[in-house]
PDB file of N, CA and C in Angstrom:
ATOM      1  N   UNK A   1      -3.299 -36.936 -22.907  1.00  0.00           N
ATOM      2  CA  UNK A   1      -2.733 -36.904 -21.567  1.00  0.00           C
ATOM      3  C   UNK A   1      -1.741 -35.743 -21.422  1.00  0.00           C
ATOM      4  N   UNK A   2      -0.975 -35.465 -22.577  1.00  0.00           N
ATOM      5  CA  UNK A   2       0.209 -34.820 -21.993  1.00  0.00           C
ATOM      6  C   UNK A   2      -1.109 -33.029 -22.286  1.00  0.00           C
ATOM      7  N   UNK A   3      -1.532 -32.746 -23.243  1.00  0.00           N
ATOM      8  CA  UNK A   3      -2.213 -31.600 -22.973  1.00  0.00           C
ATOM      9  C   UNK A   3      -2.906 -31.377 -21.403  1.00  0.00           C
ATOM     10  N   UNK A   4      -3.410 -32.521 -21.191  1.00  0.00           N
ATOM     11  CA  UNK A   4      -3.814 -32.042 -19.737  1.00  0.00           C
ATOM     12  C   UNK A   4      -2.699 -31.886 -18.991  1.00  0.00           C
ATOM     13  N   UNK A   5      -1.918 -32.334 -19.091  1.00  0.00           N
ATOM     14  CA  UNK A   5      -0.699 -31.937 -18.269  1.00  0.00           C
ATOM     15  C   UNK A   5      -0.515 -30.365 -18.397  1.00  0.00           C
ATOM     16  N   UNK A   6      -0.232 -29.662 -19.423  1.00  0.00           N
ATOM     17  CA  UNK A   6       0.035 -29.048 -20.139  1.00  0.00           C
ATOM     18  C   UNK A   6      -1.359 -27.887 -18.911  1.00  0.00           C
ATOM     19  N   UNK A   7      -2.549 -28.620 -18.954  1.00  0.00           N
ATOM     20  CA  UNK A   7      -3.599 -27.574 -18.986  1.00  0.00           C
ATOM     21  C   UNK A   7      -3.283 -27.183 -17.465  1.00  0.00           C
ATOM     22  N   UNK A   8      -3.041 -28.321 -16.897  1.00  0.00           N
ATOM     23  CA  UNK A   8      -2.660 -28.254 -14.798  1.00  0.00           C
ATOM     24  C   UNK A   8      -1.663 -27.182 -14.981  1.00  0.00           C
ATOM     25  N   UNK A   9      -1.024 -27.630 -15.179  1.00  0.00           N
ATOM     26  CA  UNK A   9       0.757 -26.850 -15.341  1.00  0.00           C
ATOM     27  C   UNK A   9       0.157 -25.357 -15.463  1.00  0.00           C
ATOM     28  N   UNK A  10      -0.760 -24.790 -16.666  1.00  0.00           N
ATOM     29  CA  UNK A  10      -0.654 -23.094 -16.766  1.00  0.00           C
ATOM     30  C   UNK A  10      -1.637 -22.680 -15.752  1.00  0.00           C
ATOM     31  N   UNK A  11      -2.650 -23.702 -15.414  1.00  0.00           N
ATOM     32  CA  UNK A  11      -3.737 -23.094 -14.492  1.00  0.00           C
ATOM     33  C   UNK A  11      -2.832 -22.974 -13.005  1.00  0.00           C
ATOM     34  N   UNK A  12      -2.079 -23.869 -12.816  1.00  0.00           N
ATOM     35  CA  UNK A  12      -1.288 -23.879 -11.305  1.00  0.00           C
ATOM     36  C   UNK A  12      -0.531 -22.666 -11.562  1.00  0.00           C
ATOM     37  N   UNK A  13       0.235 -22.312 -12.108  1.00  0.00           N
ATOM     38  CA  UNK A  13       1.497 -21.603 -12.910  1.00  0.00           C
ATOM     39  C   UNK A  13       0.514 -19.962 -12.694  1.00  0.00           C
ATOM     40  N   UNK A  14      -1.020 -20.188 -13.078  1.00  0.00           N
ATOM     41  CA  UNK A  14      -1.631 -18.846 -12.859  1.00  0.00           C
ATOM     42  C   UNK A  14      -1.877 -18.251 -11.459  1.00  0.00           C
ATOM     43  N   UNK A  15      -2.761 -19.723 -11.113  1.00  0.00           N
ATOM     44  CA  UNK A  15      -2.807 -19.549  -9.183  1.00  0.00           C
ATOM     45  C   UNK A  15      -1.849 -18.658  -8.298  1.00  0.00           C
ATOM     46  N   UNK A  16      -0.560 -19.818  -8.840  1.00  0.00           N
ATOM     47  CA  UNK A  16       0.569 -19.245  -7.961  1.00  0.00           C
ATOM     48  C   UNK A  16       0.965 -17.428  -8.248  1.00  0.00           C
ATOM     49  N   UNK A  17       0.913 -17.194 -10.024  1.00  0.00           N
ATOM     50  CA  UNK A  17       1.224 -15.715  -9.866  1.00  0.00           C
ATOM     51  C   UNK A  17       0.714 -14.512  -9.205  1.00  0.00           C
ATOM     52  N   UNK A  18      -1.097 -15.177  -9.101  1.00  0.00           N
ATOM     53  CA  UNK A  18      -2.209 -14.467  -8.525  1.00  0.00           C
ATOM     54  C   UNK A  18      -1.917 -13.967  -7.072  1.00  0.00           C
ATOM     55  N   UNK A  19      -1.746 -15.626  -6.256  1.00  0.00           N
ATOM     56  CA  UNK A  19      -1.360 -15.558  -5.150  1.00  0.00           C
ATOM     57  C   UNK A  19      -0.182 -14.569  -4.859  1.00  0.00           C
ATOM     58  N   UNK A  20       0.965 -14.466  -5.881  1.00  0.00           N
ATOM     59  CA  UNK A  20       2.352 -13.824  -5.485  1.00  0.00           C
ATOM     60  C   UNK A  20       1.558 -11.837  -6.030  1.00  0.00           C
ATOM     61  N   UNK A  21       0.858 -11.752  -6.798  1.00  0.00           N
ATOM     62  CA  UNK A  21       0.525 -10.177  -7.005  1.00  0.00           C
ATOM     63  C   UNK A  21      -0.618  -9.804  -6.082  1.00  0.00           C
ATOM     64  N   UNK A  22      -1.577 -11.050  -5.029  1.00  0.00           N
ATOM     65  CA  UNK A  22      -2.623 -10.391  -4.372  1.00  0.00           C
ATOM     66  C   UNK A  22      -1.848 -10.012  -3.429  1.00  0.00           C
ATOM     67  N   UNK A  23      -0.066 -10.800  -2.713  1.00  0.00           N
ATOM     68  CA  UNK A  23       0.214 -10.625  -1.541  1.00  0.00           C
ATOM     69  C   UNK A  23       1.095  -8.971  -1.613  1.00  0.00           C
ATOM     70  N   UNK A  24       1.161  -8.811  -3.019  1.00  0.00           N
ATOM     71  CA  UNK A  24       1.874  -7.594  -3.274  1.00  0.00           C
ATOM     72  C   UNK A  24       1.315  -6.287  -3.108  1.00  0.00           C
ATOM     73  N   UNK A  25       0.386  -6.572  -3.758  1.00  0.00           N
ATOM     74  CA  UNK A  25      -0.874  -5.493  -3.223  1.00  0.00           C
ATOM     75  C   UNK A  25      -1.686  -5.562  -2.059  1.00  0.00           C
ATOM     76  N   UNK A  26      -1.641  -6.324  -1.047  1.00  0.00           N
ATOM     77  CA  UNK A  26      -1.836  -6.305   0.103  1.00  0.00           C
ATOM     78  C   UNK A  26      -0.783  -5.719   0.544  1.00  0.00           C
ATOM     79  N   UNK A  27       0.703  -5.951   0.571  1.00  0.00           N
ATOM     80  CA  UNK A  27       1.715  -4.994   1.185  1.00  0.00           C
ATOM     81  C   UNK A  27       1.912  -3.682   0.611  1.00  0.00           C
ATOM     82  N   UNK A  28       1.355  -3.447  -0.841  1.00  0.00           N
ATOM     83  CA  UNK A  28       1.459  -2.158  -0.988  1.00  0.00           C
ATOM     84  C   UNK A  28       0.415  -0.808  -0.238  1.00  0.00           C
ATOM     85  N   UNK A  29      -0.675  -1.660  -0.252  1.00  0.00           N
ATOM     86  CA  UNK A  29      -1.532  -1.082   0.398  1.00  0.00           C
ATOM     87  C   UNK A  29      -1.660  -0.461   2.308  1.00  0.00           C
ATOM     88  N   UNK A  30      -0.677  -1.518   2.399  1.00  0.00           N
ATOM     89  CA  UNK A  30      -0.273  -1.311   3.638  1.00  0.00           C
ATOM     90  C   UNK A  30       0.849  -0.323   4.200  1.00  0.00           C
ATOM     91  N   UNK A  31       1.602  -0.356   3.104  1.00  0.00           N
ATOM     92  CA  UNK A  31       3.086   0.752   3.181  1.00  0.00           C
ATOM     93  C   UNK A  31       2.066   2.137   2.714  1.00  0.00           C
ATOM     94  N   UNK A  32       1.683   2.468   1.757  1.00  0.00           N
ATOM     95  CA  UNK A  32       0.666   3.713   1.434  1.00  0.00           C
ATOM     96  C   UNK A  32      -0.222   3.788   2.598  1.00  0.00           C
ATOM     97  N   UNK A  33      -1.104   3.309   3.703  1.00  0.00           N
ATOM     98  CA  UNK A  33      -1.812   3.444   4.502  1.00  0.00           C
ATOM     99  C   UNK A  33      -0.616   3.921   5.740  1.00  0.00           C
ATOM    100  N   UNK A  34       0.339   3.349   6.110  1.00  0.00           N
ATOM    101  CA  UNK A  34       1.523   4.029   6.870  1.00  0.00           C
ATOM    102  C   UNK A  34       1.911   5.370   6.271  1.00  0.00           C
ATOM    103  N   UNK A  35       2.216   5.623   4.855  1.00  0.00           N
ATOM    104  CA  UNK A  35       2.755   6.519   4.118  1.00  0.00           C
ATOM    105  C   UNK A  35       1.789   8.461   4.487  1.00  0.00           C
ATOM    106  N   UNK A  36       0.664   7.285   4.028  1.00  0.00           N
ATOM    107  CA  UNK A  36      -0.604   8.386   4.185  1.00  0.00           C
ATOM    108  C   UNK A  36      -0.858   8.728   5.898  1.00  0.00           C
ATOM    109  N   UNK A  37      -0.352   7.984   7.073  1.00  0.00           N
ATOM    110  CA  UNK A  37      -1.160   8.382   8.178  1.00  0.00           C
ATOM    111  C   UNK A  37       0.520   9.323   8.613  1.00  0.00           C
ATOM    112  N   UNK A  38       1.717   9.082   7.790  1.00  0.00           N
ATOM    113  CA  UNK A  38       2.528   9.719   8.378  1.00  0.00           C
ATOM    114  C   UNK A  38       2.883  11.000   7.850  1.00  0.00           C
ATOM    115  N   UNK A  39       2.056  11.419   6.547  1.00  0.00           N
ATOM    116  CA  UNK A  39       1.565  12.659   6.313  1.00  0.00           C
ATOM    117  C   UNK A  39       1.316  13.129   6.078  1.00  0.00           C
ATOM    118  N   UNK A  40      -0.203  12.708   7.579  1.00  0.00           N
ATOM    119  CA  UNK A  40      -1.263  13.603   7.907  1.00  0.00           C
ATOM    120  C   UNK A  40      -0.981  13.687   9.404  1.00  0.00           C
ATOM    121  N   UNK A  41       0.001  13.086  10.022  1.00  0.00           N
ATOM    122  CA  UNK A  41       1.082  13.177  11.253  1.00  0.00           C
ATOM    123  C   UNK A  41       2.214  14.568  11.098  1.00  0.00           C
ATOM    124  N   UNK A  42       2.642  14.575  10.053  1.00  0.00           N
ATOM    125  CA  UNK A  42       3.276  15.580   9.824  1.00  0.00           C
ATOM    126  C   UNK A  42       2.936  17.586   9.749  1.00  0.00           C
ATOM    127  N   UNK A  43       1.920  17.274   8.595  1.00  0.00           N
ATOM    128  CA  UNK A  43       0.861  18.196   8.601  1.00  0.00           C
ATOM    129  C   UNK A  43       0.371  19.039   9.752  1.00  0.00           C
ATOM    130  N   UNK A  44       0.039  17.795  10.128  1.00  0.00           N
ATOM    131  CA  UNK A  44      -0.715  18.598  11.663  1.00  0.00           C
ATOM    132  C   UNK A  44       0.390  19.093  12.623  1.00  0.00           C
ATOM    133  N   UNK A  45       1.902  18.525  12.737  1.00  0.00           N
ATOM    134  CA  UNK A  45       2.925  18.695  13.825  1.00  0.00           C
ATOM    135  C   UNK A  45       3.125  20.531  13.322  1.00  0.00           C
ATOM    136  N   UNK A  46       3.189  20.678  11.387  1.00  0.00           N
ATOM    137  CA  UNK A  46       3.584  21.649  11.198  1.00  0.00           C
ATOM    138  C   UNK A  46       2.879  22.500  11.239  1.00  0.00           C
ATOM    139  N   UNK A  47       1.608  22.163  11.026  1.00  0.00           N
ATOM    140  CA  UNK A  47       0.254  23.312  11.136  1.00  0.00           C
ATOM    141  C   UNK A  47       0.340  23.911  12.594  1.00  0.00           C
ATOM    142  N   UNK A  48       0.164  23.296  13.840  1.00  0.00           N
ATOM    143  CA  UNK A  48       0.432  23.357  14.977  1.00  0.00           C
ATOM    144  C   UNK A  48       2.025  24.310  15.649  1.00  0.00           C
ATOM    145  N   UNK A  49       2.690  23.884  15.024  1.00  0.00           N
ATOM    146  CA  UNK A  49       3.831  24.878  14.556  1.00  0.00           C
ATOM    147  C   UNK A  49       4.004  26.258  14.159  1.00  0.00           C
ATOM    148  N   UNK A  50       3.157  26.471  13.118  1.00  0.00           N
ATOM    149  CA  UNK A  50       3.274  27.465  12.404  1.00  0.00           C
ATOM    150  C   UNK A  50       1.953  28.523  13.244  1.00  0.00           C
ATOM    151  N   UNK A  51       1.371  27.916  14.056  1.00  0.00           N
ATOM    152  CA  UNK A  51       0.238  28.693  14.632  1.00  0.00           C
ATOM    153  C   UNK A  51       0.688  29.499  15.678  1.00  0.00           C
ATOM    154  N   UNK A  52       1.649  28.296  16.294  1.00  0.00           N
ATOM    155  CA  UNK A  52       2.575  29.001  17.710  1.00  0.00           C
ATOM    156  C   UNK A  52       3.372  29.965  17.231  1.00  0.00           C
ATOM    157  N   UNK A  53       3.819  29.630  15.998  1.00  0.00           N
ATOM    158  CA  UNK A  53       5.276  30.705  15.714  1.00  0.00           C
ATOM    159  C   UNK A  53       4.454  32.269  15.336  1.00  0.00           C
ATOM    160  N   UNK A  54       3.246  32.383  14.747  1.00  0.00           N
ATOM    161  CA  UNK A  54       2.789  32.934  14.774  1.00  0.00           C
ATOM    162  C   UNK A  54       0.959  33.343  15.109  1.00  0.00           C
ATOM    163  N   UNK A  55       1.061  34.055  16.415  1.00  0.00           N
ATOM    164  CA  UNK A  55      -0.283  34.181  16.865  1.00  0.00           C
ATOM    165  C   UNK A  55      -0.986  35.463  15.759  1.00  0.00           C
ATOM    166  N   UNK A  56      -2.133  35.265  15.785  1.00  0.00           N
ATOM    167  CA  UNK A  56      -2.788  35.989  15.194  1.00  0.00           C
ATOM    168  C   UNK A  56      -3.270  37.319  16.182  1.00  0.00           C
ATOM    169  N   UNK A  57      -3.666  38.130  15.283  1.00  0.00           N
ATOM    170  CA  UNK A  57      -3.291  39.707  16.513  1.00  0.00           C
ATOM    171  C   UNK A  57      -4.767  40.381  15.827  1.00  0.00           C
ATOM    172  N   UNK A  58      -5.275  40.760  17.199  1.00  0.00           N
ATOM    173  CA  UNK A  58      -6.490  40.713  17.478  1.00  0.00           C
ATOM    174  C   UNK A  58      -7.085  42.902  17.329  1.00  0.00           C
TER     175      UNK A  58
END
């Protein structure tokens, strides 16, 4: 009896860590997908920038 106790206890004990590292990597993935669209937001503000500051001469 008490091993099965024992066996609930590490399998729950695993669940729960799973659950706490899938929700981590769901938010990491989410801060890098912001991270990444803000620059390729940037990029383009400066590319766009640097075109005006200088025209190309024909």
């Amino acid at each position: 009896m008490r091993a099965l106790l024992w066996v609930v206890g590490v399998i729950a004990g695993v669940i729960i860590l799973l659950g706490l590292l899938l929700e981590a990597v769901r938010w990491l993935v989410i801060i890098g997908l912001i991270a990444l669209a803000g620059v390729i937001i940037l990029a383009f503000v400066k590319g766009r920038r640097s075109m005006q500051h200088h025209p190309s001469r024909r």
